[in-house]
C-alpha atoms as a PDB file:
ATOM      1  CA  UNK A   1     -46.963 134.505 -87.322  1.00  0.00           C
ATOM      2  CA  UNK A   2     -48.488 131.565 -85.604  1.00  0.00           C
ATOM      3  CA  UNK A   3     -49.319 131.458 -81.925  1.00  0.00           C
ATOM      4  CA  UNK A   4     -46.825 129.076 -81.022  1.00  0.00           C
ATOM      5  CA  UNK A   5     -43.971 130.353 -82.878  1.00  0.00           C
ATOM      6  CA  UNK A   6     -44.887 134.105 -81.331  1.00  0.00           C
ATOM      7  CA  UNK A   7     -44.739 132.535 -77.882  1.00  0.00           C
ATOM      8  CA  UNK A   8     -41.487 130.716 -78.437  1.00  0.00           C
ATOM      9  CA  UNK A   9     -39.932 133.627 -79.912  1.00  0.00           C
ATOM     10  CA  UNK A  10     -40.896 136.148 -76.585  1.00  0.00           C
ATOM     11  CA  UNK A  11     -39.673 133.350 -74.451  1.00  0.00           C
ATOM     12  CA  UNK A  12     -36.169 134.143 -75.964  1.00  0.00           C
ATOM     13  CA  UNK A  13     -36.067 137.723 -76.848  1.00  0.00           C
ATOM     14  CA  UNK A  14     -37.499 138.832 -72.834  1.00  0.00           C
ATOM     15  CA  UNK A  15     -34.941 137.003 -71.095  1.00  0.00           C
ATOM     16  CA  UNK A  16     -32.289 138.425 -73.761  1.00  0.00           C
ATOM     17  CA  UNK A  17     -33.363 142.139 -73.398  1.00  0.00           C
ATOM     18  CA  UNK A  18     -33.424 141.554 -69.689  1.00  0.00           C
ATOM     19  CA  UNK A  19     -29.683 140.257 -69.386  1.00  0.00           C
ATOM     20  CA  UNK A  20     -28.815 143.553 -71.524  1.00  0.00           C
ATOM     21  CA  UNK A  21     -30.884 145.765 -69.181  1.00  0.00           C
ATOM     22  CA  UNK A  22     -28.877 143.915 -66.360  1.00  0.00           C
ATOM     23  CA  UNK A  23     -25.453 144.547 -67.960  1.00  0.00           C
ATOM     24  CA  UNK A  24     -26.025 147.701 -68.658  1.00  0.00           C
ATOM     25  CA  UNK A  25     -26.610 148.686 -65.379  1.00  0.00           C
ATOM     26  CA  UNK A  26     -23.988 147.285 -63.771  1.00  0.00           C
ATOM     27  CA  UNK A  27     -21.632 148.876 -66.529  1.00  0.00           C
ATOM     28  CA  UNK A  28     -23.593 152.058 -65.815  1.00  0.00           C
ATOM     29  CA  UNK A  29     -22.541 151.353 -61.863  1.00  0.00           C
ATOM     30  CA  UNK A  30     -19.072 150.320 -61.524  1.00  0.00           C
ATOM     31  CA  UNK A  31     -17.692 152.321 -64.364  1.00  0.00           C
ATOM     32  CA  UNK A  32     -13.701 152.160 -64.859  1.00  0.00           C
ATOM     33  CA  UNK A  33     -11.044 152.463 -63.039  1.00  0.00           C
ATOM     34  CA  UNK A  34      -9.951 156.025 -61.967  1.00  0.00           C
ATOM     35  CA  UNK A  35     -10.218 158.431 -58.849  1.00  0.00           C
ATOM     36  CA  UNK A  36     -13.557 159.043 -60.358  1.00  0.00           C
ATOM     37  CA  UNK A  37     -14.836 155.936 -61.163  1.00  0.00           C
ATOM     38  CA  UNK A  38     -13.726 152.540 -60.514  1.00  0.00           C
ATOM     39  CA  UNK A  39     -14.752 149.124 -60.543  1.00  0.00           C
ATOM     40  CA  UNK A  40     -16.318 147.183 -57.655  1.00  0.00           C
ATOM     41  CA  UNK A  41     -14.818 144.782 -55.233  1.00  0.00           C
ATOM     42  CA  UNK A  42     -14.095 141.906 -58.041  1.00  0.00           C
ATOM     43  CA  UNK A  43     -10.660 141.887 -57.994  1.00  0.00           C
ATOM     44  CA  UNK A  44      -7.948 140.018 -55.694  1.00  0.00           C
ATOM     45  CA  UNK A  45      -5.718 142.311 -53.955  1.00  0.00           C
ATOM     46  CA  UNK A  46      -2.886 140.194 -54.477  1.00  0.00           C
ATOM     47  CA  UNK A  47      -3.025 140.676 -58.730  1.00  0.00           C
ATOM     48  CA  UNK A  48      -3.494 143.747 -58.054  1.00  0.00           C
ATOM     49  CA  UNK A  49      -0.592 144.705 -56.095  1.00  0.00           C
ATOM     50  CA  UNK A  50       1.564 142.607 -58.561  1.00  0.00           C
ATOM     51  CA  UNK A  51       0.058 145.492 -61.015  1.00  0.00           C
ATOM     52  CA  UNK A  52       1.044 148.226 -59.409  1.00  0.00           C
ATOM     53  CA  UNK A  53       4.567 150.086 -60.424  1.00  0.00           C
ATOM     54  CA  UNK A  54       7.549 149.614 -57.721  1.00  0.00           C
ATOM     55  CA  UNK A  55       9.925 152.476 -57.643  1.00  0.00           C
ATOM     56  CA  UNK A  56      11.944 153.851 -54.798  1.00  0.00           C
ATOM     57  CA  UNK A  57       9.821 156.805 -53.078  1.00  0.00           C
ATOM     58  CA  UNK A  58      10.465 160.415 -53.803  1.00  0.00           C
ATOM     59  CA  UNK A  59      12.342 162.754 -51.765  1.00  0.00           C
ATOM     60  CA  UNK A  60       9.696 164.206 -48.769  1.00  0.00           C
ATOM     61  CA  UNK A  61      11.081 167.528 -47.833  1.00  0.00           C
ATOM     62  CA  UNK A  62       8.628 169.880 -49.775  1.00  0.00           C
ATOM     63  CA  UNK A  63       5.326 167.796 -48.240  1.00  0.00           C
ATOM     64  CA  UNK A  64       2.984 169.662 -46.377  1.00  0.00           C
ATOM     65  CA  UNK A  65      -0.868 169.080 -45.331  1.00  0.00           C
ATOM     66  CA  UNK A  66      -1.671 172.246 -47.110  1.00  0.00           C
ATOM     67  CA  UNK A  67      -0.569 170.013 -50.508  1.00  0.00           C
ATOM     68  CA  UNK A  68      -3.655 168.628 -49.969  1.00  0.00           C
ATOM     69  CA  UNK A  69      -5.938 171.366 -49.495  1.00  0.00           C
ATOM     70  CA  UNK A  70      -8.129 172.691 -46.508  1.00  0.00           C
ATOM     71  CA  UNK A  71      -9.080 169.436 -44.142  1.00  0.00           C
ATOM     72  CA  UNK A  72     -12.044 167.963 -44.540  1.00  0.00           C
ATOM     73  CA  UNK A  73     -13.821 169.768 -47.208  1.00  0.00           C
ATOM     74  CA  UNK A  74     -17.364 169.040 -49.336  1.00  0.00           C
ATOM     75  CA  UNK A  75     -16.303 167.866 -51.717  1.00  0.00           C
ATOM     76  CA  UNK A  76     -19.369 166.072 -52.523  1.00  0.00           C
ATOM     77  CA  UNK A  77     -21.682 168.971 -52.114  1.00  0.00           C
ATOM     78  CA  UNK A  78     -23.604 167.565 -49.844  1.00  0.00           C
ATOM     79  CA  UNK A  79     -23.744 170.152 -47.387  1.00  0.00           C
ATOM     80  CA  UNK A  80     -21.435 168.083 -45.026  1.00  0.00           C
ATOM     81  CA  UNK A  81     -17.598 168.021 -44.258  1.00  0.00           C
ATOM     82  CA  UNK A  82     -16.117 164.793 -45.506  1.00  0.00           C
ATOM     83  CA  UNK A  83     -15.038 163.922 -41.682  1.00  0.00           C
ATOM     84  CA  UNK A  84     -18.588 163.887 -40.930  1.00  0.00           C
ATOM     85  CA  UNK A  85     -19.740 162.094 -43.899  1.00  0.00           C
ATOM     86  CA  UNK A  86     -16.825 159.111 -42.832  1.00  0.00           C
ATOM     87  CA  UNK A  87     -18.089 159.033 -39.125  1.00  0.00           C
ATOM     88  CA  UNK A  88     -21.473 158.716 -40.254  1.00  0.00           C
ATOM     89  CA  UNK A  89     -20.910 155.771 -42.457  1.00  0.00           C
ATOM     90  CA  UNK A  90     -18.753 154.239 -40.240  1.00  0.00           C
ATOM     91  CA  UNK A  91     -20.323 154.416 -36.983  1.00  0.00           C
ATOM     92  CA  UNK A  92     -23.446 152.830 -35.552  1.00  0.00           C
ATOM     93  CA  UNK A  93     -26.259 154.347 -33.703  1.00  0.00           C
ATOM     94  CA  UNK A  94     -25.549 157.682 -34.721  1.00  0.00           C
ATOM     95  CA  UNK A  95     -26.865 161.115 -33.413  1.00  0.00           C
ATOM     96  CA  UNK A  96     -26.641 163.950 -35.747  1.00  0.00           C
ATOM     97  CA  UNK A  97     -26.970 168.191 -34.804  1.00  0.00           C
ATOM     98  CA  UNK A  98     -29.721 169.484 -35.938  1.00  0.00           C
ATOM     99  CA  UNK A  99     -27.297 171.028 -38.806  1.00  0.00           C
ATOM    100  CA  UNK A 100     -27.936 167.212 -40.387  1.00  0.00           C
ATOM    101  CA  UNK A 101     -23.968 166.806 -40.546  1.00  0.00           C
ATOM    102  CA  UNK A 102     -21.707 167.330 -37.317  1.00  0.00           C
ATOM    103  CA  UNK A 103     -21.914 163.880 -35.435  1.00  0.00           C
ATOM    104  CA  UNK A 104     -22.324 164.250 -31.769  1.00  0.00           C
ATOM    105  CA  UNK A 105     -22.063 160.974 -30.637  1.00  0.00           C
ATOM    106  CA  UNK A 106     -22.044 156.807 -31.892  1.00  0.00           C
ATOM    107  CA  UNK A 107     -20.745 153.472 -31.583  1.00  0.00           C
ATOM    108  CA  UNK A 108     -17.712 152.221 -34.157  1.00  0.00           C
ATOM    109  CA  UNK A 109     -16.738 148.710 -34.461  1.00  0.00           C
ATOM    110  CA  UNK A 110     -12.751 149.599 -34.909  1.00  0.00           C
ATOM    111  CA  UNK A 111     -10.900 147.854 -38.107  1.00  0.00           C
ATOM    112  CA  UNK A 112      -7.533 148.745 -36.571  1.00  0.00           C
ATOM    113  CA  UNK A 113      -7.858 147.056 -32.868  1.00  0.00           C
ATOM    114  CA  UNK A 114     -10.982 144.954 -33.377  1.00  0.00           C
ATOM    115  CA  UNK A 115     -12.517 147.176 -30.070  1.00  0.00           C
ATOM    116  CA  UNK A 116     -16.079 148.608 -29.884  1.00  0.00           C
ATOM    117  CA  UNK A 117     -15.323 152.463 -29.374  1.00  0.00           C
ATOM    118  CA  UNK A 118     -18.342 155.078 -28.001  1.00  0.00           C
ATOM    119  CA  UNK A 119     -17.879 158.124 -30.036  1.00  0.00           C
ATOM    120  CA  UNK A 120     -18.609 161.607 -28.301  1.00  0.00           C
ATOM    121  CA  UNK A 121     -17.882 164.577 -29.585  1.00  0.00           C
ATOM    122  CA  UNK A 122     -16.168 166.775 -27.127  1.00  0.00           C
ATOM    123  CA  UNK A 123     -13.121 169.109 -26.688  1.00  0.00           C
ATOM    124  CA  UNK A 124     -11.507 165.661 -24.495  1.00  0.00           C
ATOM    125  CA  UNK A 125     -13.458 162.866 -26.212  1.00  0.00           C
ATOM    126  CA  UNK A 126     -13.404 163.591 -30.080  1.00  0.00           C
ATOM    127  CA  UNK A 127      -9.857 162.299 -30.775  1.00  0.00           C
ATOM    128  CA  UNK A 128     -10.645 158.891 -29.217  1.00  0.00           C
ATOM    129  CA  UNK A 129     -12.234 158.397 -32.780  1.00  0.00           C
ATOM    130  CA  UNK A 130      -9.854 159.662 -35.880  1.00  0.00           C
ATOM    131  CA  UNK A 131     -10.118 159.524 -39.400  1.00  0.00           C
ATOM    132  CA  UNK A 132      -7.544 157.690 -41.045  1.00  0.00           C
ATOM    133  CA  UNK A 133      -6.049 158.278 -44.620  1.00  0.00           C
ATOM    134  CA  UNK A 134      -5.655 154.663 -45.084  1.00  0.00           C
ATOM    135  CA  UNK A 135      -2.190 155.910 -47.373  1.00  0.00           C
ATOM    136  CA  UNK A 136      -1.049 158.837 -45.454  1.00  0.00           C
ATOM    137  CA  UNK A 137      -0.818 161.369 -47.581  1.00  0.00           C
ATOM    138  CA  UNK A 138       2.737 162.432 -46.609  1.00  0.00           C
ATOM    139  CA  UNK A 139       3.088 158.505 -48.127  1.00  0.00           C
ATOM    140  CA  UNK A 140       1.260 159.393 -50.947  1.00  0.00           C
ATOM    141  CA  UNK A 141       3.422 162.551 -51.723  1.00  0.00           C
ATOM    142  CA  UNK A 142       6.400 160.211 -51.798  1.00  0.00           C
ATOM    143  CA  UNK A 143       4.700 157.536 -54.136  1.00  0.00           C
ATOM    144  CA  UNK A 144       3.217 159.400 -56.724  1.00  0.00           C
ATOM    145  CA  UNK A 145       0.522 162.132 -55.371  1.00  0.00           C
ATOM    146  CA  UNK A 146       3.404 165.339 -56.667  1.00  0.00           C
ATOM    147  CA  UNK A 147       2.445 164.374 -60.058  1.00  0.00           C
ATOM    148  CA  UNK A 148      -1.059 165.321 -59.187  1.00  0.00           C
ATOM    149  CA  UNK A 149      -2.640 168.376 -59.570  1.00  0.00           C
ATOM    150  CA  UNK A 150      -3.797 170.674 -56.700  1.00  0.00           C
ATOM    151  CA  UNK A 151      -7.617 169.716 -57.259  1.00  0.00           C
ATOM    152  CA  UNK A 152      -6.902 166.055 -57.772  1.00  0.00           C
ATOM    153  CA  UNK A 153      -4.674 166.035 -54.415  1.00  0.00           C
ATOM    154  CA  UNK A 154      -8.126 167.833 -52.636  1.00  0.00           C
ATOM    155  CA  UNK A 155     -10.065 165.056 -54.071  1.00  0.00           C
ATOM    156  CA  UNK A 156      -7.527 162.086 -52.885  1.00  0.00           C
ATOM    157  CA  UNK A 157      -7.801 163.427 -48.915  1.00  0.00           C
ATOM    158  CA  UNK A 158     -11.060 163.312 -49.276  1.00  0.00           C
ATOM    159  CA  UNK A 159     -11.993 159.998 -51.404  1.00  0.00           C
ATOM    160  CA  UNK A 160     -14.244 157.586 -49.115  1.00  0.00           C
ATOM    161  CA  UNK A 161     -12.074 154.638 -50.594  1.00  0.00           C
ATOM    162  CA  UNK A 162      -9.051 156.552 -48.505  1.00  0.00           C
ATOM    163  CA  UNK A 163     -10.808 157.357 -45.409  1.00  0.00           C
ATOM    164  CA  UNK A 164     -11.753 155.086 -42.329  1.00  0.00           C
ATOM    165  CA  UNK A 165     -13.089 155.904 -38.775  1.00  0.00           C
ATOM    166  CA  UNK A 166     -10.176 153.841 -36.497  1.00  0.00           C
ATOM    167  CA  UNK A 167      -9.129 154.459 -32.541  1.00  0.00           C
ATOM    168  CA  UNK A 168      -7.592 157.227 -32.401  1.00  0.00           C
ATOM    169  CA  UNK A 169      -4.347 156.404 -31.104  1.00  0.00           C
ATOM    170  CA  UNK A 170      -3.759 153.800 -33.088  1.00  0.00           C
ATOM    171  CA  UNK A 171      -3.977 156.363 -35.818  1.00  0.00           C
ATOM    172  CA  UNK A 172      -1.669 158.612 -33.990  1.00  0.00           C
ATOM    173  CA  UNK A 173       1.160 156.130 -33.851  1.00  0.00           C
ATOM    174  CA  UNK A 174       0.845 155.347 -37.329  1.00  0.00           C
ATOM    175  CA  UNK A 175       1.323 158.495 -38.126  1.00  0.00           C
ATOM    176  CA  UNK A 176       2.989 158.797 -41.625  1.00  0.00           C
ATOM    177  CA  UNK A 177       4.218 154.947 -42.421  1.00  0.00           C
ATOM    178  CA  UNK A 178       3.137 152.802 -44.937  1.00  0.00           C
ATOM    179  CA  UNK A 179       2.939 149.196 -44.804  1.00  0.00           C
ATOM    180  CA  UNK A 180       6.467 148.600 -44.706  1.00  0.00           C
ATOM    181  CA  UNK A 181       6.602 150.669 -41.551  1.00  0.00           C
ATOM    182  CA  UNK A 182       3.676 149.646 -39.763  1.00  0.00           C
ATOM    183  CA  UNK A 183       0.206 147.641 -40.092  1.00  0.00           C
ATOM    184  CA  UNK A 184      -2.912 147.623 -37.782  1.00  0.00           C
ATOM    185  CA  UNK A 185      -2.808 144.912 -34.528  1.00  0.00           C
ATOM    186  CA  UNK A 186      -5.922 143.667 -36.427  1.00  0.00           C
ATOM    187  CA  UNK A 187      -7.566 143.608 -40.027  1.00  0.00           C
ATOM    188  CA  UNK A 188      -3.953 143.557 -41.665  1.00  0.00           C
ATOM    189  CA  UNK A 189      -5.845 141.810 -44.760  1.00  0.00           C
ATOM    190  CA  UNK A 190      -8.306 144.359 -45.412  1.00  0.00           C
ATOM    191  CA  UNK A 191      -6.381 147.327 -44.312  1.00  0.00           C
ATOM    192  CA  UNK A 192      -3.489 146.242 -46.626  1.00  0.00           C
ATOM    193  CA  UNK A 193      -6.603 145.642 -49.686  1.00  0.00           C
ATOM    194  CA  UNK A 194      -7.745 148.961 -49.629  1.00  0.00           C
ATOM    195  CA  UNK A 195      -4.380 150.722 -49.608  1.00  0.00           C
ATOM    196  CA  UNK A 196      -3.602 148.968 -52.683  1.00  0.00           C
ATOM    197  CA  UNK A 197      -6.943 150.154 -54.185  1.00  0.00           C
ATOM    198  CA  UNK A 198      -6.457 153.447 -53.346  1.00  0.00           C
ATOM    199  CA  UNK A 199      -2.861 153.406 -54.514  1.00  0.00           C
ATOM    200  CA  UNK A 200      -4.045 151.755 -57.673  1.00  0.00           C
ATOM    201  CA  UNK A 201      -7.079 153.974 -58.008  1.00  0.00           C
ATOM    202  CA  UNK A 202      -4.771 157.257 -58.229  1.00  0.00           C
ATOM    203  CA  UNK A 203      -2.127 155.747 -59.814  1.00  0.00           C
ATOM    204  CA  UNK A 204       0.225 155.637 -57.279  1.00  0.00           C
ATOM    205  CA  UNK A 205       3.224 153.537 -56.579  1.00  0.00           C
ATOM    206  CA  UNK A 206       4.430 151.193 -53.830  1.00  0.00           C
ATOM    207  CA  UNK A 207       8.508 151.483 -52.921  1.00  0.00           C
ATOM    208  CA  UNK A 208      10.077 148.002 -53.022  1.00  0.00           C
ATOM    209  CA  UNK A 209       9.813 147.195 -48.881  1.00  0.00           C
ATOM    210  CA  UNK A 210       6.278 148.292 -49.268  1.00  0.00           C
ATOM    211  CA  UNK A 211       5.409 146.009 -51.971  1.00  0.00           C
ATOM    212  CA  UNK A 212       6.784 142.709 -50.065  1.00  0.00           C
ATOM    213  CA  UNK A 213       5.298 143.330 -46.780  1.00  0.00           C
ATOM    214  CA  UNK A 214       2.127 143.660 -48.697  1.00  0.00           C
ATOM    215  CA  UNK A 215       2.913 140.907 -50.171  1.00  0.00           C
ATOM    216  CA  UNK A 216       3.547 139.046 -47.102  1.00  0.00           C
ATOM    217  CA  UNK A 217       0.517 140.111 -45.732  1.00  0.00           C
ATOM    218  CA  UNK A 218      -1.650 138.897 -48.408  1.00  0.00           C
ATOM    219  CA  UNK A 219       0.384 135.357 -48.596  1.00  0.00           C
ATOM    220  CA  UNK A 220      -2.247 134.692 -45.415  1.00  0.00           C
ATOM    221  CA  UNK A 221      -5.394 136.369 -46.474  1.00  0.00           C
ATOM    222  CA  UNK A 222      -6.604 134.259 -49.617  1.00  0.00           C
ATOM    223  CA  UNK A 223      -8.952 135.452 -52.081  1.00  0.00           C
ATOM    224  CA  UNK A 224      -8.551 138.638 -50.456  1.00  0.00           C
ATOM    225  CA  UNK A 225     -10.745 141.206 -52.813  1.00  0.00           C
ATOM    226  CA  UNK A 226     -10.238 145.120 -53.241  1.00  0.00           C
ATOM    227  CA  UNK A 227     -12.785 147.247 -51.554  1.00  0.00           C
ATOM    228  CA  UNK A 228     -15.004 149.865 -53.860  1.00  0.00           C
ATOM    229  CA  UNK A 229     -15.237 152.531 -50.961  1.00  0.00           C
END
């Protein structure tokens, strides 16, 4: 083959088997969607809350936390309890026991009040910094979560797409609501994104009040995309 040709050839084949590498990576990356594997942030939240099912919720009388399994466990195996893992992503300027896990003290930038919060772990001070399940999961037994099993309900408490580090009693007087019921004082867009992720990551449904103050929400927070974790 001559030269020429040989060189023009390469100069189409490398940039070819380099877009495939590319794509297969990212396929290899985001996977599908699923509690186990779901796609990155590249969808709006408002599609996908006119995805999700709307049905009344389910009567509430048989929830309780033990549905969900023991708080806070490794799930990952990483040695670490998830509450740990979530305070250490979601904190700045961290400083760790020498176990490698427990956090003793840090910084976090709240999503719920838009306030800089120290973190110190103490018998007075821990609860100034919670860990939210971004759909309670009393909510979640009403919209769906009965219909999963016992290890899949262990693995929705402790999903980092359902988890954030907020003030603590802003958490407290959110207690079980969802966003029909009550919404953060800041960060409504992305607090009501990533419920709808999680709620479309584990198949869960939104009640009919739920679905139109998300809706609502979202009518001000264009291009809004879902979160991957």
């Amino acid at each position: 083959m001559p030269a020429r040709r040989s060189g023009a050839l390469a100069a189409i084949l490398v940039p070819l088997v380099l877009l495939l590498l590319a794509v297969a990576l990212w396929r290899s990356l985001t996977g599908g969607a699923g509690p186990q594997e779901r796609p990155a942030a590249t969808g709006g939240a408002a599609q996908a809350l006119a995805a999700l099912e709307v049905r009344e919720e389910t009567p509430s009388a048989d929830y309780q936390r033990t549905r969900f399994g023991e708080s806070w466990v490794d799930v990952d195996g990483n040695g670490c309890r998830t509450r740990d893992d979530v305070l250490r992503r979601d904190l700045v300027d961290v400083r760790l026991a020498d176990d490698g896990c427990t956090v003793l003290s840090g910084t976090l930038a709240d999503p719920y009040s838009g306030e800089e919060i120290a973190f110190r772990r103490g018998e007075r001070t821990s609860a100034e910094v919670q860990v939210d399940h971004v759909v309670a999961l009393a909510d979640a037994w009403r919209t769906g979560a009965q219909e999963l099993s016992d290890q899949e309900r262990v693995a929705f408490a402790n999903d980092p797409l359902e988890l954030l580090a907020v003030d603590g009693s802003l958490n407290r007087s959110k207690g079980d609501d969802d966003a029909a019921e009550w919404l953060p004082p800041v960060g409504e867009c992305d607090y009501v994104a990533r419920q709808i992720a999680v709620k479309r990551s584990w198949g869960l449904w939104v009640t009919p009040a739920e679905r139109d103050a998300m809706a609502g929400v979202l009518a001000g927070c264009p291009g809004q995309v879902l979160p991957a974790s």
